[in-house]
Protein backbone atom coordinates (compact mmCIF):
# COMPACT_ATOMS: atom_id res chain seq x y z
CA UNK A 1 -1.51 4.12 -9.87
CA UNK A 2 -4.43 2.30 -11.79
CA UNK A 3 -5.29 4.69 -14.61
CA UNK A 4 -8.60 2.65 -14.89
CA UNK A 5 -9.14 1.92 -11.42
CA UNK A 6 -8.03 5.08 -9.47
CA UNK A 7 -6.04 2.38 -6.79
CA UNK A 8 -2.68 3.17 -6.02
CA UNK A 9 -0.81 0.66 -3.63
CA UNK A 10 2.26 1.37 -1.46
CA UNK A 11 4.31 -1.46 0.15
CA UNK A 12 6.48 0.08 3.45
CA UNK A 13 5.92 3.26 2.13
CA UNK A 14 6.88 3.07 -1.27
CA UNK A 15 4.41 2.82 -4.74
CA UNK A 16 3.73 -0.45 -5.46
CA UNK A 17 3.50 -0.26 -9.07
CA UNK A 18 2.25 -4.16 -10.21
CA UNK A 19 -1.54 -5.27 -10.30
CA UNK A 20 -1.81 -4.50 -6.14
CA UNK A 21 -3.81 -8.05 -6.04
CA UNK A 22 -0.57 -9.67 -6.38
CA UNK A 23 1.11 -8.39 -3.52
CA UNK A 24 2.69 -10.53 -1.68
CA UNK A 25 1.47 -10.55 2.13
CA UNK A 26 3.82 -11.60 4.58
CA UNK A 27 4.32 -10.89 8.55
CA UNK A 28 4.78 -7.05 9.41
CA UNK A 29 4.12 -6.41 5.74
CA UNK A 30 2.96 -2.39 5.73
CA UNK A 31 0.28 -2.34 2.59
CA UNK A 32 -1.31 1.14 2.07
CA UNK A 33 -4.31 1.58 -0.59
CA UNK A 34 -5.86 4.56 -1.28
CA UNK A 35 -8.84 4.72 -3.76
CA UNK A 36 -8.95 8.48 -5.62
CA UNK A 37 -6.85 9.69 -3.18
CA UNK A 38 -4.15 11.93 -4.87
CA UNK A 39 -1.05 13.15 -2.76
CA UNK A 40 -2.29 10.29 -0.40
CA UNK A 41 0.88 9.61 2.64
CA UNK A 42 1.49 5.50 2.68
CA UNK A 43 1.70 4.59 6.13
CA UNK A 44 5.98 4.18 6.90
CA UNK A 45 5.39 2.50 10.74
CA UNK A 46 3.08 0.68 12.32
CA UNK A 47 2.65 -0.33 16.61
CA UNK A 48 2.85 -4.14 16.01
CA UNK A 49 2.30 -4.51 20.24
CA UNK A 50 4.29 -8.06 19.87
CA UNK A 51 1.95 -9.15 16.57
């Protein structure tokens, strides 16, 4: 989590703990932010319907 920001990222479910702009998106890439959110639950799956 951002201490100054109150952002945390998860990437497929798990803490993303780098500056979250940097994430690298790619295809079928699961990115959950939550602003001020504590004990937040990343999304894990997602319905891609043939994305």
């Amino acid at each position: 989590m951002d201490q100054k920001t109150n952002w945390q990222a998860y990437v497929n479910g798990k803490p993303y703990s780098g500056d979250f702009h940097n994430i690298p998106l790619e295809a079928h890439t699961l990115v959950t932010l939550a602003y001020n959110s504590p004990g937040i639950t990343p999304d894990t799956t997602y319905a891609w319907q043939g994305l």
